[in-house]
C-alpha atoms as a PDB file:
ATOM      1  CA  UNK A   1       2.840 -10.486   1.597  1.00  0.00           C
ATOM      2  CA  UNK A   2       0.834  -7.967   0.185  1.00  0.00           C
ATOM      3  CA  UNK A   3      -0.046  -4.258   0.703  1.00  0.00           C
ATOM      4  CA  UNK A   4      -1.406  -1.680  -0.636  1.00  0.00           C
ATOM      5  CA  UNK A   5       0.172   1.859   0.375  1.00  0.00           C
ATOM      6  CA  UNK A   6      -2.097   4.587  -0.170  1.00  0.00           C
ATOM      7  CA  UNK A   7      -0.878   8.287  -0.121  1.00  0.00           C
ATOM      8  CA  UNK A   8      -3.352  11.685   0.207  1.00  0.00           C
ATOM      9  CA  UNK A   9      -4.120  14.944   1.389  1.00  0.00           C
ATOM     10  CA  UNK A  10      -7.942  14.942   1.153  1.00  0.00           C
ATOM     11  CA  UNK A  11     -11.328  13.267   1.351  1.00  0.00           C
ATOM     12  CA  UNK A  12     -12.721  10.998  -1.261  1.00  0.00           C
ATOM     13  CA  UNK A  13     -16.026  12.750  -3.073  1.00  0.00           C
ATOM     14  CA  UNK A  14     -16.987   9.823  -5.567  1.00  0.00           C
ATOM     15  CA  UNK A  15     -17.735   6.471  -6.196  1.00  0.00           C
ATOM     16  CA  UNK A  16     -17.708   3.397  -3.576  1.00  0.00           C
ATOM     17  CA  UNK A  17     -16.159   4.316   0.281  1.00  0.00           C
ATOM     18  CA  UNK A  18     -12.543   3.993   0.782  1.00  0.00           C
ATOM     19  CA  UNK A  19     -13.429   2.401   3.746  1.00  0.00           C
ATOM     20  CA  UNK A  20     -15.748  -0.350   2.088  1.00  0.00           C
ATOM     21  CA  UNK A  21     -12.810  -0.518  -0.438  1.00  0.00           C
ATOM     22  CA  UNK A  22      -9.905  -1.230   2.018  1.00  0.00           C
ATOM     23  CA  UNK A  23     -12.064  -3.677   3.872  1.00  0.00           C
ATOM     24  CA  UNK A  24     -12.410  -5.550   0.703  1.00  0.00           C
ATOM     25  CA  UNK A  25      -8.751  -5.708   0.293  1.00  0.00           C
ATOM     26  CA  UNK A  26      -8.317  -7.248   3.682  1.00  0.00           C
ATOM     27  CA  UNK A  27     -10.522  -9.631   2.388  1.00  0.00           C
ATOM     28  CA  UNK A  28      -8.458 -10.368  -0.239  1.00  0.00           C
ATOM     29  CA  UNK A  29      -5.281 -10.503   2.278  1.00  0.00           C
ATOM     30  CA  UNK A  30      -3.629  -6.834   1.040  1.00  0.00           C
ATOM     31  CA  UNK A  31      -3.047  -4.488   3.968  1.00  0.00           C
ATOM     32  CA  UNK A  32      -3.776  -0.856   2.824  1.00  0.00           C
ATOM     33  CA  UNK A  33      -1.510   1.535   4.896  1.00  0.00           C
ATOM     34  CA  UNK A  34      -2.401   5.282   4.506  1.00  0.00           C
ATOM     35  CA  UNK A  35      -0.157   8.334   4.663  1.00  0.00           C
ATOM     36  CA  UNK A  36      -1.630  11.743   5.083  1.00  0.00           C
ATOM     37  CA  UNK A  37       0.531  14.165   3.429  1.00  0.00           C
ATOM     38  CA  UNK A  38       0.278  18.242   4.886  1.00  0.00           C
ATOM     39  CA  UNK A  39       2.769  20.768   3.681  1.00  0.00           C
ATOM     40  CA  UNK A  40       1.312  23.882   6.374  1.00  0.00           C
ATOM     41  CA  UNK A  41      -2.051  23.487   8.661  1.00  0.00           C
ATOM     42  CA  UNK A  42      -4.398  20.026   9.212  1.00  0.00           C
ATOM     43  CA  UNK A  43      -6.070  17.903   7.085  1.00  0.00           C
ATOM     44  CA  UNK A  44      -8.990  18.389   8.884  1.00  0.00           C
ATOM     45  CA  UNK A  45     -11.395  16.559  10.878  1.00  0.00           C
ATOM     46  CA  UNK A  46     -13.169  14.598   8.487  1.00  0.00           C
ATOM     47  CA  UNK A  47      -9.839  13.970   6.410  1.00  0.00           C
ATOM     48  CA  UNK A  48      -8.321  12.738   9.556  1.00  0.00           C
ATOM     49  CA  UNK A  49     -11.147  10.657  10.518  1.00  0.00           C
ATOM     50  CA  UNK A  50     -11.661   8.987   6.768  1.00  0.00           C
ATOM     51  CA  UNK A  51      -7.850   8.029   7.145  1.00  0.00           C
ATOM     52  CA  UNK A  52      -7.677   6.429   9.923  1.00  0.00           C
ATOM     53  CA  UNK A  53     -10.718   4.530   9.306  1.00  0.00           C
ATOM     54  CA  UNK A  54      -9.295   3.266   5.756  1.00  0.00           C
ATOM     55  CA  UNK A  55      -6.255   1.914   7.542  1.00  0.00           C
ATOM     56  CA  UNK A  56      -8.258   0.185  10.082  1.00  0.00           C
ATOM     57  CA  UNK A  57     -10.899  -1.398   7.551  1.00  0.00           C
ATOM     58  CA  UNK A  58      -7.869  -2.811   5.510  1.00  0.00           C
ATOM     59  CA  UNK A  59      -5.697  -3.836   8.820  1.00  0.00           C
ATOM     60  CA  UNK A  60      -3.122  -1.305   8.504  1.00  0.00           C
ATOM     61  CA  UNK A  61      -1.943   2.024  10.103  1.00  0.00           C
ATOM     62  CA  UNK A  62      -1.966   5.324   9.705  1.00  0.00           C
ATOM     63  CA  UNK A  63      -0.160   8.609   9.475  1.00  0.00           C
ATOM     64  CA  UNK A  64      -0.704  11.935   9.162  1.00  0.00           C
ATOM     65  CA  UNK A  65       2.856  13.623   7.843  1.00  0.00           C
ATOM     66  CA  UNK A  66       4.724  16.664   6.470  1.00  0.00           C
ATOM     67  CA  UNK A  67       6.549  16.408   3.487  1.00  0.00           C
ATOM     68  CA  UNK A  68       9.662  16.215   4.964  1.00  0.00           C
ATOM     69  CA  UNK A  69       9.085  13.075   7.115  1.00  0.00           C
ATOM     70  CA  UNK A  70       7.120  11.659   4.099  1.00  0.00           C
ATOM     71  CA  UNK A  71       9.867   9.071   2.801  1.00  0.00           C
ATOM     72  CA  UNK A  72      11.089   7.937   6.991  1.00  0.00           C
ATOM     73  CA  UNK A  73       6.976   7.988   7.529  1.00  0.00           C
ATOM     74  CA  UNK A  74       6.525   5.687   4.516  1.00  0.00           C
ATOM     75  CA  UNK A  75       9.301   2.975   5.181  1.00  0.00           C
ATOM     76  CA  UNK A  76       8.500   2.495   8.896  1.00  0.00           C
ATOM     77  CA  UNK A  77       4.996   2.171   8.161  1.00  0.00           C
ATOM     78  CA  UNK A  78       5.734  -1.013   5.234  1.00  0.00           C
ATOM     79  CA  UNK A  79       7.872  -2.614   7.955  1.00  0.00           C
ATOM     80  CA  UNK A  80       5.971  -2.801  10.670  1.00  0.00           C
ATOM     81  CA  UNK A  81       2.886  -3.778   8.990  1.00  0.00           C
ATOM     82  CA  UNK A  82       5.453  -6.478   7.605  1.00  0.00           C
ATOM     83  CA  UNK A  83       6.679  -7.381  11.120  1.00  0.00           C
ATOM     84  CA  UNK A  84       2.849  -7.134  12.764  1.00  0.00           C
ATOM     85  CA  UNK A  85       1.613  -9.845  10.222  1.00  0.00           C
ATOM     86  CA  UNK A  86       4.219 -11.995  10.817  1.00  0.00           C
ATOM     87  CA  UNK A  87       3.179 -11.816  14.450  1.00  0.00           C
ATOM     88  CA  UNK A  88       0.040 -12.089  14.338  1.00  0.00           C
ATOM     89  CA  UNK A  89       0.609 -15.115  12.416  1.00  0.00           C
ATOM     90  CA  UNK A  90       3.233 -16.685  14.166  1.00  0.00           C
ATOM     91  CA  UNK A  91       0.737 -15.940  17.938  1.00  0.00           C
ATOM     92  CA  UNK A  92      -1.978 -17.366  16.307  1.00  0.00           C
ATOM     93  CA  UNK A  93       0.007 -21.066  15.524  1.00  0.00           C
ATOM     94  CA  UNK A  94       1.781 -20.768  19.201  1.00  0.00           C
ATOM     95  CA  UNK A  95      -1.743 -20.245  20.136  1.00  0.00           C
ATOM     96  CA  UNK A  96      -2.915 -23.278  18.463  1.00  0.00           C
ATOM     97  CA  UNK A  97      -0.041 -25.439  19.812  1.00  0.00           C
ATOM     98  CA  UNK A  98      -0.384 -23.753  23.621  1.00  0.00           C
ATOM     99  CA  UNK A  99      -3.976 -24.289  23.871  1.00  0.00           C
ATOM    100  CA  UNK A 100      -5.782 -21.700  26.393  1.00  0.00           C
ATOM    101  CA  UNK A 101      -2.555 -21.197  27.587  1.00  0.00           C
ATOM    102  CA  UNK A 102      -0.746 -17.490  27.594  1.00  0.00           C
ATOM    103  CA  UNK A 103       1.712 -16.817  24.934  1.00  0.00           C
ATOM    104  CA  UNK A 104       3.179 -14.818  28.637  1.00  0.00           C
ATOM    105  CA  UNK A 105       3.594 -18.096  29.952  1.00  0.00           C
ATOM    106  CA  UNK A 106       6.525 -18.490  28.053  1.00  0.00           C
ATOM    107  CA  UNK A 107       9.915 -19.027  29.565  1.00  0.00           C
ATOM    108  CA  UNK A 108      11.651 -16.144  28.395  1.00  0.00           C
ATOM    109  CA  UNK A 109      14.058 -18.022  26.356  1.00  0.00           C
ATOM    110  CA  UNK A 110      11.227 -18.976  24.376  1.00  0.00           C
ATOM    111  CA  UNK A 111       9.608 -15.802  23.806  1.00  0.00           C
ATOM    112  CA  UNK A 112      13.139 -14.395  22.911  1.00  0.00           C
ATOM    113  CA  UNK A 113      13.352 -17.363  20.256  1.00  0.00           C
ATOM    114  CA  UNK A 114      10.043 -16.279  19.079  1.00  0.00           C
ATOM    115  CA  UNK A 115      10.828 -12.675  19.125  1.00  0.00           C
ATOM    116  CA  UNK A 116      13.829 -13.829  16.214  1.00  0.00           C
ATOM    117  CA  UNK A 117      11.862 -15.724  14.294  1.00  0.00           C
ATOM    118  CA  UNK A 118       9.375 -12.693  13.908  1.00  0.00           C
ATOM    119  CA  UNK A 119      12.330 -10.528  13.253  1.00  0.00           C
ATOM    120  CA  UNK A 120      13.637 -12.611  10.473  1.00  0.00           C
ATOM    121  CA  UNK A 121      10.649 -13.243   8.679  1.00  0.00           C
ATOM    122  CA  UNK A 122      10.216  -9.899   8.694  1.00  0.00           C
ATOM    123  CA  UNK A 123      13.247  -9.666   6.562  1.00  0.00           C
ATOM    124  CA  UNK A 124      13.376 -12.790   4.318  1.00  0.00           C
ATOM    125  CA  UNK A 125       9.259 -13.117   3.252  1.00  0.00           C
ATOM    126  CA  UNK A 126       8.739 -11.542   0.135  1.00  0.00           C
ATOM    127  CA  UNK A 127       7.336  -8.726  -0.324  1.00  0.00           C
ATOM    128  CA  UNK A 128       4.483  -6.487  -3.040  1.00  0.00           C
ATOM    129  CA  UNK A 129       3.645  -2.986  -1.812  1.00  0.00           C
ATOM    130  CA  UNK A 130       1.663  -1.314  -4.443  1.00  0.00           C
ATOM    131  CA  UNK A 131       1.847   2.601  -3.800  1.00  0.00           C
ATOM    132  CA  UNK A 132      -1.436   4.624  -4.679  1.00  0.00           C
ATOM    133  CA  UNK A 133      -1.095   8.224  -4.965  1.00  0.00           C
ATOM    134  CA  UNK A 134      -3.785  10.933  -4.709  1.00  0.00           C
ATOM    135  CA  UNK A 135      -2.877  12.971  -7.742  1.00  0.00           C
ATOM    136  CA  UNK A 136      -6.116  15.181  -7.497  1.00  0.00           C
ATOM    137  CA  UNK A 137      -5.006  18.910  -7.510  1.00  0.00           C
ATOM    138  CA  UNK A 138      -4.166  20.437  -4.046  1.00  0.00           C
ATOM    139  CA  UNK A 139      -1.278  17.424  -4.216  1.00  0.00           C
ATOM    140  CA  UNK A 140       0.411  18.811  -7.253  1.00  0.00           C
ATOM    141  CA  UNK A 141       2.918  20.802  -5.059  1.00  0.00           C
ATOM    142  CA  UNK A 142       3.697  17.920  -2.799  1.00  0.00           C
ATOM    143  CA  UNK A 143       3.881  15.030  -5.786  1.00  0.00           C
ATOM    144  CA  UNK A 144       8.092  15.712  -5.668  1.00  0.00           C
ATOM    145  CA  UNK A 145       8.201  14.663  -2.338  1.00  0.00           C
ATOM    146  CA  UNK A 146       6.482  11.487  -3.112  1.00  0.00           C
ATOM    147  CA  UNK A 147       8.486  10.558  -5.653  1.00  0.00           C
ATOM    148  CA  UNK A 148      11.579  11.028  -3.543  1.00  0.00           C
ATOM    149  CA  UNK A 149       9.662   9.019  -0.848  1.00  0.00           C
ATOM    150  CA  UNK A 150       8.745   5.955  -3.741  1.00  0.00           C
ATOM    151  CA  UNK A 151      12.277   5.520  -4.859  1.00  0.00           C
ATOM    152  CA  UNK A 152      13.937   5.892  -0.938  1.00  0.00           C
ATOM    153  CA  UNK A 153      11.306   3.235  -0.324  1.00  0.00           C
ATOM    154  CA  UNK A 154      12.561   0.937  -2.690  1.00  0.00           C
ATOM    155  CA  UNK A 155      16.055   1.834  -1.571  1.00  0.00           C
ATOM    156  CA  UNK A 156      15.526  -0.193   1.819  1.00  0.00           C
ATOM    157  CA  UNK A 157      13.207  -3.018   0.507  1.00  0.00           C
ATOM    158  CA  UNK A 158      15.940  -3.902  -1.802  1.00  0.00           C
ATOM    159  CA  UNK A 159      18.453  -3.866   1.488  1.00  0.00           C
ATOM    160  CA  UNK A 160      15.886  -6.992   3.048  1.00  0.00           C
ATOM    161  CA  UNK A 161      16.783  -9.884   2.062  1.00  0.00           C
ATOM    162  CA  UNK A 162      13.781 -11.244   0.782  1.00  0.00           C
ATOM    163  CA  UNK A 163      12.510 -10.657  -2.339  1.00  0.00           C
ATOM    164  CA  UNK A 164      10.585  -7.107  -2.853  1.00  0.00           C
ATOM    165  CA  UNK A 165       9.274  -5.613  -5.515  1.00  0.00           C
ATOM    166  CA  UNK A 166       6.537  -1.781  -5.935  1.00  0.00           C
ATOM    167  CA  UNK A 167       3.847  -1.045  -8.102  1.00  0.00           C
ATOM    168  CA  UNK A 168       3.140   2.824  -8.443  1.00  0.00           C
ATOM    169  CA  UNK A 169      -0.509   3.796  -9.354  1.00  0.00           C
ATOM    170  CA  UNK A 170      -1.855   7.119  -9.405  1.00  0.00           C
ATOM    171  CA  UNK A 171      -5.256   8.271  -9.355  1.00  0.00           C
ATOM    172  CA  UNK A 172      -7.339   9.932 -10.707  1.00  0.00           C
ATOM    173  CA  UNK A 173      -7.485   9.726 -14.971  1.00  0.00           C
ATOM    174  CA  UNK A 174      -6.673  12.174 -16.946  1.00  0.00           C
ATOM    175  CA  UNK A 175     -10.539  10.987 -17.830  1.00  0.00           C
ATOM    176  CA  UNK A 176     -13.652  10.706 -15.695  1.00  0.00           C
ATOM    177  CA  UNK A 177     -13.740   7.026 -16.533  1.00  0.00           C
ATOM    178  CA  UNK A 178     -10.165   6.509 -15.634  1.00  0.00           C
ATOM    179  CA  UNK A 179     -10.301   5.789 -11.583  1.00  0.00           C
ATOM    180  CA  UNK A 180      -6.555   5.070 -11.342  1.00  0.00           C
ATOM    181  CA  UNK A 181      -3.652   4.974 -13.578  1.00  0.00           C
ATOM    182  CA  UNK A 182      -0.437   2.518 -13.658  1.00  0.00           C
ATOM    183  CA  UNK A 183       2.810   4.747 -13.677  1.00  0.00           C
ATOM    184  CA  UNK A 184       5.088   1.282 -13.573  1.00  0.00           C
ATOM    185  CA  UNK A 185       4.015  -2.463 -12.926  1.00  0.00           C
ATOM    186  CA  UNK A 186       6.452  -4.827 -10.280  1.00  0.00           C
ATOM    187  CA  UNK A 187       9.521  -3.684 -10.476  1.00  0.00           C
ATOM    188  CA  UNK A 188      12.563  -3.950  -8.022  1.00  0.00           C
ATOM    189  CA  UNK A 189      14.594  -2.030 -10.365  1.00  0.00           C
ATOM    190  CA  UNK A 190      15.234   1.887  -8.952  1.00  0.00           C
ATOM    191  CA  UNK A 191      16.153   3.041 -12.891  1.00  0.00           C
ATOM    192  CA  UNK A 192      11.674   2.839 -13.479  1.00  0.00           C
ATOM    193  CA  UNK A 193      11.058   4.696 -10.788  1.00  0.00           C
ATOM    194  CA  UNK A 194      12.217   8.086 -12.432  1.00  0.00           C
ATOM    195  CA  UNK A 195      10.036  10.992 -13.769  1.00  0.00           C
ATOM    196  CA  UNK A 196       6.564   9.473 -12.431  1.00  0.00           C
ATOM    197  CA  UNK A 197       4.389  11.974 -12.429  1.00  0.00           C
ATOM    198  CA  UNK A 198       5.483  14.675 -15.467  1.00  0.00           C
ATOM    199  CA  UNK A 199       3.045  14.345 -17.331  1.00  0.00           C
ATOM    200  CA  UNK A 200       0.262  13.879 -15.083  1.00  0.00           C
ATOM    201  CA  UNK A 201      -2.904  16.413 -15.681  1.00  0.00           C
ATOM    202  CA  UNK A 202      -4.439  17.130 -12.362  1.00  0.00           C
ATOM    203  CA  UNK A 203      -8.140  16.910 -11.775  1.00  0.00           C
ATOM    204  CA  UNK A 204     -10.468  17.833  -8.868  1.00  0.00           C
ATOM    205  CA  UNK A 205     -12.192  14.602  -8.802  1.00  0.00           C
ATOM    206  CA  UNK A 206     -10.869  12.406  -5.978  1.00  0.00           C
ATOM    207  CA  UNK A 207     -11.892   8.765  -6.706  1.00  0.00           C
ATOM    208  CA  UNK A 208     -10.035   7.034  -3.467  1.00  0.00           C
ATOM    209  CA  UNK A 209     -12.396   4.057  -3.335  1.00  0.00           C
ATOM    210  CA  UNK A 210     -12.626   3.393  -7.058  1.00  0.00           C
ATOM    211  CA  UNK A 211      -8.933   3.240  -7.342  1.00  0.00           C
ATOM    212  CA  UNK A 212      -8.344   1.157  -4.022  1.00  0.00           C
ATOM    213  CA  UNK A 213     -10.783  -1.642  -5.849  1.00  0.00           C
ATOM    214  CA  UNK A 214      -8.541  -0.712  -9.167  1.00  0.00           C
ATOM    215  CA  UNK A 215      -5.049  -2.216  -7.412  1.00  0.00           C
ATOM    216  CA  UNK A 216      -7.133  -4.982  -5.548  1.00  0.00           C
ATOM    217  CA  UNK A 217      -8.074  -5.919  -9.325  1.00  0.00           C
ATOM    218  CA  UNK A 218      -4.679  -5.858 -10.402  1.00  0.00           C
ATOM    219  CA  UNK A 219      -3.465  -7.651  -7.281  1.00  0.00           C
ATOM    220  CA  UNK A 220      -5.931 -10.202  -8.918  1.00  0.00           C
ATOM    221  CA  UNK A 221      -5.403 -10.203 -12.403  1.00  0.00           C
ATOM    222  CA  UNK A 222      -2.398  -8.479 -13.472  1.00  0.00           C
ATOM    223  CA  UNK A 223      -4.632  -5.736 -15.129  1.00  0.00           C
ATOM    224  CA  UNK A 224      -6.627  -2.058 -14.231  1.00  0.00           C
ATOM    225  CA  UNK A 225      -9.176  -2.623 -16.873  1.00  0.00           C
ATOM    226  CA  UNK A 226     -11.023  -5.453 -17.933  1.00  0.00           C
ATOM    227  CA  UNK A 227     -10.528  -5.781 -21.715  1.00  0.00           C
ATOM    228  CA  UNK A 228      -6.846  -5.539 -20.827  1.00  0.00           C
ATOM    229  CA  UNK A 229      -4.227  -8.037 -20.138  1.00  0.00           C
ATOM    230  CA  UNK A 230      -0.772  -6.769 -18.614  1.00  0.00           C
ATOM    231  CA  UNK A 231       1.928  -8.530 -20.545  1.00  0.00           C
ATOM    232  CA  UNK A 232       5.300  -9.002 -17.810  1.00  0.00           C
ATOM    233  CA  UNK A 233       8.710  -8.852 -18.821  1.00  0.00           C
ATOM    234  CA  UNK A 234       8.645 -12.229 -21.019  1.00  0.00           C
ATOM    235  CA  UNK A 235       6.670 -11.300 -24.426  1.00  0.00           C
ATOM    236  CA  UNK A 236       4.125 -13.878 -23.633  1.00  0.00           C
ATOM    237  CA  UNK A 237       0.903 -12.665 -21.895  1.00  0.00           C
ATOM    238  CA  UNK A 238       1.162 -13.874 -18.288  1.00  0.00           C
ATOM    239  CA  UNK A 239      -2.367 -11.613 -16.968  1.00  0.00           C
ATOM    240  CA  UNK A 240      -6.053 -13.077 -16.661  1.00  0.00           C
ATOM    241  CA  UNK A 241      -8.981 -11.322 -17.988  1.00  0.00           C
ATOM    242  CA  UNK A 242     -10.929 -10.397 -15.291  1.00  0.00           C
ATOM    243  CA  UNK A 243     -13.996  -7.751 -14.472  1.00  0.00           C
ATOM    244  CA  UNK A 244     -14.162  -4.821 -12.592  1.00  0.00           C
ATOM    245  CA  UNK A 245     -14.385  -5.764  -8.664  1.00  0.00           C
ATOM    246  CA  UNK A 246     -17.747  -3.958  -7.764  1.00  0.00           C
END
């Protein structure tokens, strides 16, 4: 199962719509979450509004959060989007096997067996979330509490007992050609998740669509850019080639 977990404080001002982006992800089956980080006041009404929309183009949810509730916000929000596509998945095959009949018109012995199976796939399917941070200036004070949020997230996938493994991405480039940046590739291991953003140079530019069809390319390919081939943990080049998703 895949996901894409995007994390801002603002509204996109360049390149394709977040919204057009996170649709094509669906496409692509990746679920793009989005958590909308405040330290004082709103976001605002267009900032709200672009949010939720993202999350509902790529079949997720949203939130809008303070710093403080970022990490608890962040790991309910992986799980049930976990727990809802197992559902609808397992509905859609009862349907199939029921015919026009209600799933309601279970006994409830049934449903309750149901109800376990959705709660242990939950647990044992495995798992890619690949977290996308807004790195654009006005986040620069809240960027620690992300990072405490990325690694307490990867505390409690690596208590499920299927395999998971996180991506970290920021965006954008210390560049205007750069649209998103890989801080670490899949990794389960805590140890990579220190020290993300140091050395990060902020920039007002705030490329959220761009770098949504960045990770759907590396979902893809293994790779942000196209004359680039991410090499794993074997020394052999395991990536393919690919262009830029446009």
């Amino acid at each position: 199962m895949k996901q894409i977990m995007l994390i801002t404080d603002g509204c996109s001002n360049m390149g394709v719509s977040p919204i057009l982006a996170a649709a094509h992800a669906l496409e692509e089956g990746i679920t793009v979450n989005v958590a909308g980080v405040i330290d004082y006041g709103a976001i605002g009404d267009f900032g709200s509004l672009e949010i939720s929309e993202i999350a509902k183009a790529g079949g997720g949810i949203s939130r809008i959060v303070g710093t403080q509730k970022l990490a608890q916000t962040i790991q309910m929000m992986t799980r049930k989007t976990v727990m809802q596509s197992i559902q609808q998945a397992v509905n859609k095959e009862l349907q199939h096997i029921l015919g026009d009949s209600s799933l309601e018109n279970l006994s409830p012995m049934r449903r309750s067996q149901v109800v376990e199976v959705v709660d242990e796939l939950t647990e044992t399917t495995p798992l890619q979330v690949a977290l996308l941070i807004d790195a654009s200036a006005s986040m620069k004070p809240k960027l620690s509490a992300v990072e405490e949020a990325i690694r307490d997230l990867m505390l409690s996938l690596q208590a499920r007992e299927g395999f998971s493994e996180l991506a970290v991405f920021h965006y954008p480039g210390s560049h205007s050609s750069e649209d998103a940046i890989m801080n670490t590739s899949w990794t389960s291991d805590l140890g990579k998740l220190k020290s993300l953003f140091n050395r990060i140079q902020m920039r007002g530019a705030t490329p959220t669509g761009p770098a949504i069809m960045k990770v759907i390319d590396f979902f893809r390919y293994g790779t942000l850019d196209e004359h680039q081939t991410w090499r794993g943990n074997s020394d052999e080049e395991e990536g393919i080639i690919g262009g830029n998703v446009v």
